[in-house]
C-alpha atoms as a PDB file:
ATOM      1  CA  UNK A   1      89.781 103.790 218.260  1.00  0.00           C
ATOM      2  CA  UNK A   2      87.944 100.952 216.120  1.00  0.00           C
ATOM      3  CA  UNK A   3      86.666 103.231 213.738  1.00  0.00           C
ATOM      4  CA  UNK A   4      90.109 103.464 212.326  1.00  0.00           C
ATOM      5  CA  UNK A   5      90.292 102.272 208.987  1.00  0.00           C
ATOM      6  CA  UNK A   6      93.788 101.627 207.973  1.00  0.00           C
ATOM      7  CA  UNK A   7      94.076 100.261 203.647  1.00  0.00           C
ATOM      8  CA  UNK A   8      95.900 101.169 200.629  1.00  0.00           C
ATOM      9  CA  UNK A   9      95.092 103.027 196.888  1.00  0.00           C
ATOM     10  CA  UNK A  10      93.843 100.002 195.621  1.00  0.00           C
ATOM     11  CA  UNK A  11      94.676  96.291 195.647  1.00  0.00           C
ATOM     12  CA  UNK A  12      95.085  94.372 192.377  1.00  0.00           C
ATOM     13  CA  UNK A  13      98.987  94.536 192.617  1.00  0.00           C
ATOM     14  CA  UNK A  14     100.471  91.010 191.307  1.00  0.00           C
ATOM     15  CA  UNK A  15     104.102  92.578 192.953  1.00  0.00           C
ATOM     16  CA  UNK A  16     102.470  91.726 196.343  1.00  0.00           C
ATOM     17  CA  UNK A  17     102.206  88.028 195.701  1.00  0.00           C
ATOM     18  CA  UNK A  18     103.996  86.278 198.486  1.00  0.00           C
ATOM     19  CA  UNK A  19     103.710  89.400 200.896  1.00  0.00           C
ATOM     20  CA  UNK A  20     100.086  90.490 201.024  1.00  0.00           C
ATOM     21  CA  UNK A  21      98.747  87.508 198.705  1.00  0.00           C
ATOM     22  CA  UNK A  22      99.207  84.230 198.782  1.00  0.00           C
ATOM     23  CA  UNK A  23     101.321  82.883 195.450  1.00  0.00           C
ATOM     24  CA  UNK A  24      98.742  80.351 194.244  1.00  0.00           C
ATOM     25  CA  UNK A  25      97.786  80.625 190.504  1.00  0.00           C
ATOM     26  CA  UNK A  26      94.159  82.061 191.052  1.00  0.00           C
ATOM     27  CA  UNK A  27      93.996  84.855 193.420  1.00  0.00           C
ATOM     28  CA  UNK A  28      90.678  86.666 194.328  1.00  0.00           C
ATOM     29  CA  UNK A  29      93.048  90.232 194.956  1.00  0.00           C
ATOM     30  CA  UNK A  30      90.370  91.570 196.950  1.00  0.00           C
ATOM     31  CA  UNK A  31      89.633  89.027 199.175  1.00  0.00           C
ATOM     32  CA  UNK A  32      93.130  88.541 200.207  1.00  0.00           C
ATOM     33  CA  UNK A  33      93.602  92.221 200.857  1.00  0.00           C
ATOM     34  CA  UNK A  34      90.525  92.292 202.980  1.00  0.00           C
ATOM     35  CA  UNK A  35      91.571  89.608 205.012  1.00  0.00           C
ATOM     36  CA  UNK A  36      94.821  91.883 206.161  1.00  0.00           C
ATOM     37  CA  UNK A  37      93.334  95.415 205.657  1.00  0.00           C
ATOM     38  CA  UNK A  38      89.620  97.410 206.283  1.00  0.00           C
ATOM     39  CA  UNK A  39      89.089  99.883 203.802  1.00  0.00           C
ATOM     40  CA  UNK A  40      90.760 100.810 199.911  1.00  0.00           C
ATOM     41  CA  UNK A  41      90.320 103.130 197.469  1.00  0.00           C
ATOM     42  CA  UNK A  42      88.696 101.889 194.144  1.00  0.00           C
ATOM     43  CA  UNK A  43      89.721 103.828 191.412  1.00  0.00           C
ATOM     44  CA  UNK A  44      89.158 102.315 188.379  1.00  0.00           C
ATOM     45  CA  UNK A  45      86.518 104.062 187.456  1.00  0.00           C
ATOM     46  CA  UNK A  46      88.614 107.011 188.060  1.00  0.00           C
ATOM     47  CA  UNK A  47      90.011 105.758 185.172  1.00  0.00           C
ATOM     48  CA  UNK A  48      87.475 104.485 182.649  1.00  0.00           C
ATOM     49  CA  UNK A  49      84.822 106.699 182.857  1.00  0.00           C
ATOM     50  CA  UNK A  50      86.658 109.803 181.048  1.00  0.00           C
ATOM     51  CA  UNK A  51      84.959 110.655 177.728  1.00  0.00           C
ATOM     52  CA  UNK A  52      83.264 107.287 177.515  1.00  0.00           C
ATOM     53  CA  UNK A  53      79.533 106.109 177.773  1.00  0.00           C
ATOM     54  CA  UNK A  54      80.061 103.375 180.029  1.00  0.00           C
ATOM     55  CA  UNK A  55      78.042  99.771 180.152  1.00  0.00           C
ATOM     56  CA  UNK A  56      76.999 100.390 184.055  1.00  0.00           C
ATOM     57  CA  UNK A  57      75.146  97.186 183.970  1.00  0.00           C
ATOM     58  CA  UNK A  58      79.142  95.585 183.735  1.00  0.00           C
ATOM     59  CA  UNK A  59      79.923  98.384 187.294  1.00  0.00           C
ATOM     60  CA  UNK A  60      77.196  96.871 189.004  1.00  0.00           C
ATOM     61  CA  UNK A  61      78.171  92.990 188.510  1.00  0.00           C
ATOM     62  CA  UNK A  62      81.805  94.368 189.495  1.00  0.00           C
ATOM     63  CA  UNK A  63      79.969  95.940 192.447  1.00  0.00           C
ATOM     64  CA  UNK A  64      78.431  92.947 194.002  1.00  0.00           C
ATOM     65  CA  UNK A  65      81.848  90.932 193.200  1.00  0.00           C
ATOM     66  CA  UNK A  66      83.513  93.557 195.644  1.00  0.00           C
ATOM     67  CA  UNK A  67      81.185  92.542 197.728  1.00  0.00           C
ATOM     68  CA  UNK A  68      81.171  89.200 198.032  1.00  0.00           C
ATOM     69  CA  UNK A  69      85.042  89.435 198.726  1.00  0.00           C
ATOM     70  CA  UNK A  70      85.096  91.652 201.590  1.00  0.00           C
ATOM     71  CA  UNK A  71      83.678  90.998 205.619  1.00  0.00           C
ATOM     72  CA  UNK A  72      80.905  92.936 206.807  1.00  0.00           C
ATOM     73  CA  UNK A  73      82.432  96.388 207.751  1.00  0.00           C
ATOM     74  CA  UNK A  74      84.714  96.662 204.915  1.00  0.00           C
ATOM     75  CA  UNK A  75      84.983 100.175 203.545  1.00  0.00           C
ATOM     76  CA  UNK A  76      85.323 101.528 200.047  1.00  0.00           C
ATOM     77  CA  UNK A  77      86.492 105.032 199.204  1.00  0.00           C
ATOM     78  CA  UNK A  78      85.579 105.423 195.696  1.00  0.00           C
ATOM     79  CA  UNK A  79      87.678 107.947 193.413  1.00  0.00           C
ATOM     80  CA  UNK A  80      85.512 109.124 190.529  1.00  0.00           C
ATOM     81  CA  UNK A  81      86.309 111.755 188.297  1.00  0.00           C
ATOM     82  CA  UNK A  82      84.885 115.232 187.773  1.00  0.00           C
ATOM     83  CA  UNK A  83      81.462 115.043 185.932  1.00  0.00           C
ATOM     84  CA  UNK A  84      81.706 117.819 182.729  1.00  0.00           C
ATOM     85  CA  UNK A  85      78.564 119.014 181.201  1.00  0.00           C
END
């Protein structure tokens, strides 16, 4: 059973402070999240990337910022959105 990954649709949620985060005045969201749950969905991309030439350069600093924030064995499910010719 330890390939169940148990997380949420996304993390940044300032609501949570106190609960899932800690209520200090700089919060890496992420990190804090990880240290409670193993996988979330990233969706902002979802979001962005509709109609709009995007600066992936920016995604891939993002990227290894995710990265950084999460233990080995972290798992992202990433929501993108349909690709129109």
């Amino acid at each position: 059973m330890s390939d169940l990954k148990i997380g949420t649709c996304s993390w940044k949620y300032d609501s949570w402070r106190g609960l899932v985060y800690t209520d200090g005045p700089a919060i890496n969201y992420l990190k804090e999240y990880a240290r409670i749950y193993n996988t979330v969905e990233a969706d902002q991309w979802f979001w962005s990337l509709h109609g709009i030439k995007q600066n992936f350069d920016a995604a891939k600093k993002i990227v290894s910022q995710y990265k950084e924030s999460v233990p080995s064995g972290f798992r992202f499910s990433i929501k993108l959105p349909t690709v129109l010719p």
